[in-house]
N, C-alpha and C. Protein backbone atom coordinates (compact mmCIF):
# COMPACT_ATOMS: atom_id res chain seq x y z
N UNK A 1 22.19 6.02 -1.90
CA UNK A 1 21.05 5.14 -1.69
C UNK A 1 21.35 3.78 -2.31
N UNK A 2 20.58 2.54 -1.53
CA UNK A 2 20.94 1.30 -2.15
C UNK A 2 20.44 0.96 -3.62
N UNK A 3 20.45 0.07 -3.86
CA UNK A 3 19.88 0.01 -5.39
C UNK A 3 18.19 -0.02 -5.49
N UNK A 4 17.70 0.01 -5.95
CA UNK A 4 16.30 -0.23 -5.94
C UNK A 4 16.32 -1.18 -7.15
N UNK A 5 15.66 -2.26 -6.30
CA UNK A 5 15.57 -3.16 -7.29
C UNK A 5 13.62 -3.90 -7.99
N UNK A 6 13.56 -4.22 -9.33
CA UNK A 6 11.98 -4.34 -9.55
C UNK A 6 11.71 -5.49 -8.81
N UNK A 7 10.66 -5.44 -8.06
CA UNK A 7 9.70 -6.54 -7.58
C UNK A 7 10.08 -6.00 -5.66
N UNK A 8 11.13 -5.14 -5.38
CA UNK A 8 11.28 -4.39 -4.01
C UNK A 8 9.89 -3.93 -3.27
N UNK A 9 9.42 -4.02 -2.10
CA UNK A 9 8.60 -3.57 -1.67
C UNK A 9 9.37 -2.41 -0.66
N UNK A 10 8.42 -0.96 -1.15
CA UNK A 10 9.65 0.01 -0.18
C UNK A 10 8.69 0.88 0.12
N UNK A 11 8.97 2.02 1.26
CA UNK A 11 8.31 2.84 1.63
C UNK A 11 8.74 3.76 0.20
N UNK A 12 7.32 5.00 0.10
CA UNK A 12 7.01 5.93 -0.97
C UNK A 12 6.49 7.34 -0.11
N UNK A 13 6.84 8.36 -0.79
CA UNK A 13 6.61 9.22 -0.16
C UNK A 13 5.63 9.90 -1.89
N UNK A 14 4.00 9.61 -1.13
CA UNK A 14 3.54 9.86 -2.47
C UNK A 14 2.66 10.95 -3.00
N UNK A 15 3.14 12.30 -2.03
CA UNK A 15 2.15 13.58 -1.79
C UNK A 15 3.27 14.23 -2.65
N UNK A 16 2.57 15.32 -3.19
CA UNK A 16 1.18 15.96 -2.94
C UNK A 16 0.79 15.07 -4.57
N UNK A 17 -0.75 15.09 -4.21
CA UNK A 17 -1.24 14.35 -4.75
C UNK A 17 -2.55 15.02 -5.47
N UNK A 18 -3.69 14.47 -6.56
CA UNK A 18 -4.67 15.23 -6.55
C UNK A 18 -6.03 14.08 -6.36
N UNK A 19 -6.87 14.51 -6.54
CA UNK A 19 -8.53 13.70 -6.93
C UNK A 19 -8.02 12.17 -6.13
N UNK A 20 -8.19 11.12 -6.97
CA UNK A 20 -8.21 9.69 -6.44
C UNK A 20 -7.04 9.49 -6.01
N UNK A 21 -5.53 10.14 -6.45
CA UNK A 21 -4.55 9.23 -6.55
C UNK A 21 -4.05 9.14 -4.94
N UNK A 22 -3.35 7.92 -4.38
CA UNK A 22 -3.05 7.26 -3.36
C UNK A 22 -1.74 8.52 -3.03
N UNK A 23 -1.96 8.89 -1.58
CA UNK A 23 -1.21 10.08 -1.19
C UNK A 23 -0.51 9.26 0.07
N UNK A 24 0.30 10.15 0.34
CA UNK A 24 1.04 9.56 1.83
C UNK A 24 2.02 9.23 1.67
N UNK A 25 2.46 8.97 3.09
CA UNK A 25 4.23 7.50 3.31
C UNK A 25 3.32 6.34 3.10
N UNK A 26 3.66 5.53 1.73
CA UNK A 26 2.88 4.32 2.36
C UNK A 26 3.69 2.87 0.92
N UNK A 27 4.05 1.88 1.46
CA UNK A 27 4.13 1.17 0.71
C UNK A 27 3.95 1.05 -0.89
N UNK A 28 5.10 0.72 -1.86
CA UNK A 28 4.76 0.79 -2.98
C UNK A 28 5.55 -0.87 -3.48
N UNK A 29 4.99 -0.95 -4.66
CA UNK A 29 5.46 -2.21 -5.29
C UNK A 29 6.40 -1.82 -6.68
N UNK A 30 7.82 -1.91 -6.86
CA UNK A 30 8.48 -1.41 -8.05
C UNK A 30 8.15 -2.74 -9.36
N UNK A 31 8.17 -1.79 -10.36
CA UNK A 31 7.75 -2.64 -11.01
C UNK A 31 8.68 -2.20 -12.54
N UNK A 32 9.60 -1.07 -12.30
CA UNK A 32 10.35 -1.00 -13.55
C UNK A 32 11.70 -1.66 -13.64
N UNK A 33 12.20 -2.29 -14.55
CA UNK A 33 13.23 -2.98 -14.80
C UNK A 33 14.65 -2.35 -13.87
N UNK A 34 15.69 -2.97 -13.43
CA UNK A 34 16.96 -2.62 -12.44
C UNK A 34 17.53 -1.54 -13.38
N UNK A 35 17.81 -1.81 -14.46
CA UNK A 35 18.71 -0.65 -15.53
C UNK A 35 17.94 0.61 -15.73
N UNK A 36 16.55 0.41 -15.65
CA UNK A 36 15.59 1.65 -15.87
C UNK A 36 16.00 2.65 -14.77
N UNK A 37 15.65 1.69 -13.43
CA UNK A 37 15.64 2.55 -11.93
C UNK A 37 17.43 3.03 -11.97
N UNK A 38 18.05 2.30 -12.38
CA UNK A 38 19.52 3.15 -11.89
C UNK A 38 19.86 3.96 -12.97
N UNK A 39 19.61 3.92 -14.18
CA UNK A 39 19.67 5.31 -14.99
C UNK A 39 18.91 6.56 -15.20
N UNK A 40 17.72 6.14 -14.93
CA UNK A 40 16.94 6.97 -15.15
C UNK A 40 16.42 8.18 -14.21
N UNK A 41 16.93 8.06 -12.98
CA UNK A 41 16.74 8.46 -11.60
C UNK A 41 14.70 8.89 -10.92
N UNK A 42 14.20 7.81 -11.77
CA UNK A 42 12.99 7.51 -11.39
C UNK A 42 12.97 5.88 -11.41
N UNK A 43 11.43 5.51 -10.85
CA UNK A 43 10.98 3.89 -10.95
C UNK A 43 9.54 4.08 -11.01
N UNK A 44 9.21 3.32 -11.73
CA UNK A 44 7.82 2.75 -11.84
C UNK A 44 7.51 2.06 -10.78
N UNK A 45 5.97 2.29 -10.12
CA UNK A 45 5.99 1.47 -9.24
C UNK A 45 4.30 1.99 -9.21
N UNK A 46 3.92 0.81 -8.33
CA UNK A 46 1.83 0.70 -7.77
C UNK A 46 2.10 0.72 -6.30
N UNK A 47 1.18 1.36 -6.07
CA UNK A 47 0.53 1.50 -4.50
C UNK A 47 0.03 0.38 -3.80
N UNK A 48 0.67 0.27 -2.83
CA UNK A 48 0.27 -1.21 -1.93
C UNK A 48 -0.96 -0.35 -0.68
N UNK A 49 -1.93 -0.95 -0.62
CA UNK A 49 -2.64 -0.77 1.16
C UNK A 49 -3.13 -1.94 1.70
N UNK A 50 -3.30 -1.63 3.21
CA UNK A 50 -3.78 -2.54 4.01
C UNK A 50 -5.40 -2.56 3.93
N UNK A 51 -6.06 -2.09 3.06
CA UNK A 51 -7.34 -1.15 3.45
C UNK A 51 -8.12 -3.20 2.23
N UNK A 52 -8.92 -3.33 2.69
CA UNK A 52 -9.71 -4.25 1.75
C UNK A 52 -10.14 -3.67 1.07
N UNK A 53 -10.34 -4.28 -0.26
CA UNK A 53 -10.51 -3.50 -1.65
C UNK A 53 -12.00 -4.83 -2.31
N UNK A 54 -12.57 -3.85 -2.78
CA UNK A 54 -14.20 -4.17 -3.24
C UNK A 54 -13.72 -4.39 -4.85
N UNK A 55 -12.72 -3.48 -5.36
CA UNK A 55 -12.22 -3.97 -7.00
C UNK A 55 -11.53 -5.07 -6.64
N UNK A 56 -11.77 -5.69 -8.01
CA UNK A 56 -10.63 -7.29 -7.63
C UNK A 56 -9.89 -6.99 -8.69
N UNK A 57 -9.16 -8.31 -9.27
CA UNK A 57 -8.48 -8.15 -10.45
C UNK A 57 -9.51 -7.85 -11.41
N UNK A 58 -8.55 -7.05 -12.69
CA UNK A 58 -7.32 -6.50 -12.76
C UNK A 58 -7.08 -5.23 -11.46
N UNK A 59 -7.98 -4.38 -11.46
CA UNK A 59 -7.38 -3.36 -10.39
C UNK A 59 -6.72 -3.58 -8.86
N UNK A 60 -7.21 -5.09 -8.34
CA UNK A 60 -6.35 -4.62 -7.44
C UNK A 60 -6.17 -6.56 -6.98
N UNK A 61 -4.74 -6.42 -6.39
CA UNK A 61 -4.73 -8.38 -6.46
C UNK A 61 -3.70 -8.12 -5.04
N UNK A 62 -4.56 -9.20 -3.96
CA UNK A 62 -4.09 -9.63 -3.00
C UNK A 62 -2.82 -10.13 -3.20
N UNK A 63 -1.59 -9.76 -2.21
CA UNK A 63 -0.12 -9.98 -2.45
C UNK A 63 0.17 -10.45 -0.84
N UNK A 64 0.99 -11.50 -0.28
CA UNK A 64 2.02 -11.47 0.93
C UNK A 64 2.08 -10.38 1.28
N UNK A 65 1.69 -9.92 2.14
CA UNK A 65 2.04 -8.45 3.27
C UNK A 65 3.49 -8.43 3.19
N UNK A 66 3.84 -6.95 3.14
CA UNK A 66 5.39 -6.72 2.98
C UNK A 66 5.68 -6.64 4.98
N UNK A 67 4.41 -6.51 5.98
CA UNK A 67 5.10 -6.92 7.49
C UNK A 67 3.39 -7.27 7.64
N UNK A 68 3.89 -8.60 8.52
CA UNK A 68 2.69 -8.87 8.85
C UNK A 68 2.42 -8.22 9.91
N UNK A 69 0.87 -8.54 10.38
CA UNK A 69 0.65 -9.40 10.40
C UNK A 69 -1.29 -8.95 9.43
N UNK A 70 -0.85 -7.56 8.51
CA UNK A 70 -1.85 -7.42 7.89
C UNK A 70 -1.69 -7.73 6.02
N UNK A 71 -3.22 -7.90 5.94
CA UNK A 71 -3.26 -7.86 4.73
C UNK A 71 -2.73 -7.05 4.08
N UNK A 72 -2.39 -7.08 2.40
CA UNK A 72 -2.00 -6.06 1.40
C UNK A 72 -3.05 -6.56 -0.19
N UNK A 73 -2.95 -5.34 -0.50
CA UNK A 73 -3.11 -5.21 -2.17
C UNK A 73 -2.58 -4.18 -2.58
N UNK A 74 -2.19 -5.02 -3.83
CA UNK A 74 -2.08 -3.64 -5.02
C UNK A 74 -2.52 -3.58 -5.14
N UNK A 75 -2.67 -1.64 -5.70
CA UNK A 75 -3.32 -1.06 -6.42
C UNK A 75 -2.86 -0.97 -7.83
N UNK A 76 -3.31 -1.95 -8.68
CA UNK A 76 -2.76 -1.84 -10.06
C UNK A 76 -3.22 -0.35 -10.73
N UNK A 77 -4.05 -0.28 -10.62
CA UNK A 77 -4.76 0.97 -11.36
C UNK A 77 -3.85 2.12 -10.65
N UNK A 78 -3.09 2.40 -9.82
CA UNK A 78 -2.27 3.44 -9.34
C UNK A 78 -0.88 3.16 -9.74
N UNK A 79 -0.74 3.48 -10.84
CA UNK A 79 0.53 3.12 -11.12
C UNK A 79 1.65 4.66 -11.09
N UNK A 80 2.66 4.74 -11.09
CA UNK A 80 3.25 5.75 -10.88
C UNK A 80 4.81 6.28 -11.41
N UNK A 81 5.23 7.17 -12.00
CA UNK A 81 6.64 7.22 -12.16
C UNK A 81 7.15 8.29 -10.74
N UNK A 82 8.31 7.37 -10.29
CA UNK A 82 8.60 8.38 -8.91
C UNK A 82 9.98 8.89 -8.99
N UNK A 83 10.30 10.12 -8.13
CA UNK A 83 11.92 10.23 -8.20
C UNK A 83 11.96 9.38 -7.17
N UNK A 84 13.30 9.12 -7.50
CA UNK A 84 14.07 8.21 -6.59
C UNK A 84 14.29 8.47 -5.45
N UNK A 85 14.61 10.19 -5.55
CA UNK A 85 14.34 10.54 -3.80
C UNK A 85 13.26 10.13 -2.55
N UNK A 86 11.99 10.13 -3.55
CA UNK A 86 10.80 9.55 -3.22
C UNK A 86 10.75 8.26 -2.38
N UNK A 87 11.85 7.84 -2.70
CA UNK A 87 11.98 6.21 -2.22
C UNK A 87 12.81 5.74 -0.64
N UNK A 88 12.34 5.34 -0.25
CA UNK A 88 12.90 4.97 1.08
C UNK A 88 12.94 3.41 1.18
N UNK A 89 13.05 2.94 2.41
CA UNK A 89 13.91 1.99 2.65
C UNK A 89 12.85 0.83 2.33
N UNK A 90 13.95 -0.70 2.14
CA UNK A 90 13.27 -1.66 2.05
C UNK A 90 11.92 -2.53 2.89
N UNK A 91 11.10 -2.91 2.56
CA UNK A 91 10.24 -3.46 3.69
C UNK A 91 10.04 -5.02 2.92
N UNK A 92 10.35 -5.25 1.97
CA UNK A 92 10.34 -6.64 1.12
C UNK A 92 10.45 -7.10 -0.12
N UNK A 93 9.99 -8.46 -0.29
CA UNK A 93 9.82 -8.56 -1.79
C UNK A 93 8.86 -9.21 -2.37
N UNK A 94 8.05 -8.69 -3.16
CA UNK A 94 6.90 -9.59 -4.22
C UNK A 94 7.95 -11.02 -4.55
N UNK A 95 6.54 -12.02 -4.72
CA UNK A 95 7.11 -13.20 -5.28
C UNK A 95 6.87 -13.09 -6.82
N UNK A 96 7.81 -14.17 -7.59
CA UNK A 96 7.96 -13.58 -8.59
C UNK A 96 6.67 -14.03 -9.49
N UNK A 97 5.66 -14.96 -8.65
CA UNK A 97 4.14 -15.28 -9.29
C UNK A 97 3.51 -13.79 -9.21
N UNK A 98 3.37 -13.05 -7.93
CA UNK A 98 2.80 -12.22 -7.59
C UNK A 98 3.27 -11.20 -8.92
N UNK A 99 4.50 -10.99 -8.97
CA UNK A 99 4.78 -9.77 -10.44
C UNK A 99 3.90 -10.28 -11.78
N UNK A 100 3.87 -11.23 -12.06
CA UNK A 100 3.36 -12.19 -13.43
C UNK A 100 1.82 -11.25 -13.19
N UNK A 101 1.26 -11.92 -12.27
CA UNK A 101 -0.36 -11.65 -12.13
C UNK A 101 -0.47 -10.05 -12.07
N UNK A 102 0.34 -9.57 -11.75
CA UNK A 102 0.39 -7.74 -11.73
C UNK A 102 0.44 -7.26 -13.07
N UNK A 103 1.52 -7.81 -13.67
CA UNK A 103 2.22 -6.97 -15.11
C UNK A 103 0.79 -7.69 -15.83
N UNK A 104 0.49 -8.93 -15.47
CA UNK A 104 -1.00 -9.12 -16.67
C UNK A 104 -2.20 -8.11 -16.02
N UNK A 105 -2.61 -7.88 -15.12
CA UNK A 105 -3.32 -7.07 -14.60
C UNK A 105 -2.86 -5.76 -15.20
N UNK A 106 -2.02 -5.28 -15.19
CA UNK A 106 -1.47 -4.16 -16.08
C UNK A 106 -1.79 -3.81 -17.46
N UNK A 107 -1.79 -5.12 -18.18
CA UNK A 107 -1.71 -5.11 -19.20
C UNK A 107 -3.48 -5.23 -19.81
N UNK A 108 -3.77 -6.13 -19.11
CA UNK A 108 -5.48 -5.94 -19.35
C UNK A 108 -6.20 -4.38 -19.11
N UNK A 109 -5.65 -3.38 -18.21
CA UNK A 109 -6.30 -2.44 -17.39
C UNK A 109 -5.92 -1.27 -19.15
N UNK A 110 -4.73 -1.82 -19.63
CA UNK A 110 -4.34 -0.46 -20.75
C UNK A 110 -4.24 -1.41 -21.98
N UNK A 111 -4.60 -2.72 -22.19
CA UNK A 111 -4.23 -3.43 -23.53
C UNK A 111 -5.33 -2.77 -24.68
N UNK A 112 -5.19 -2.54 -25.57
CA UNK A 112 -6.16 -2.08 -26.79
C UNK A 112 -6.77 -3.24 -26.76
């Protein structure tokens, strides 16, 4: 498999799942460092949908569609450790404003 790199927008294979958490093939946003994802044989990563979202920031922040010609958001609040198998192919990349406003959204959602 190619590298997976942080800020990659890639398909996720994110079942089985329980209660709220985001299930399916469906877009994810990586968000753990390049050395993490290639040693560790997982990645951190949030759930992207096309679906309009009623939470705003922090939980969820409008991003560039990884194919247009629809909308996206993260789901910050779905954050996830995945195997790598989990991971499929590229569909794009976050800009690197878009990561800033995420990892602070992150950080507000779990900061003490």
């Amino acid at each position: 498999m190619a590298r997976i790199l942080r800020g990659e927008i890639r398909w996720a294979d994110l079942n089985p799942t329980r209660g709220h958490e985001q299930s399916g093939l469906r877009p994810v946003l990586i968000l753990s460092q390049d050395v993490f994802n290639e040693r560790s044989g997982t990645v951190i990563a949030v759930a992207i949908t096309s679906q309009p979202q009623r939470a705003g920031f922090p939980l969820t922040l409008e991003i560039a569609p990884p194919q247009p010609p629809k909308r996206a958001w993260v789901k910050i609040s779905q954050i996830r450790t995945l195997a790598v198998e989990r991971i499929g192919r590229k569909l794009g990349r976050a800009a690197s404003e878009e990561m800033i406003r995420i990892v602070e959204g992150l950080n507000e959602i779990i900061d003490a």
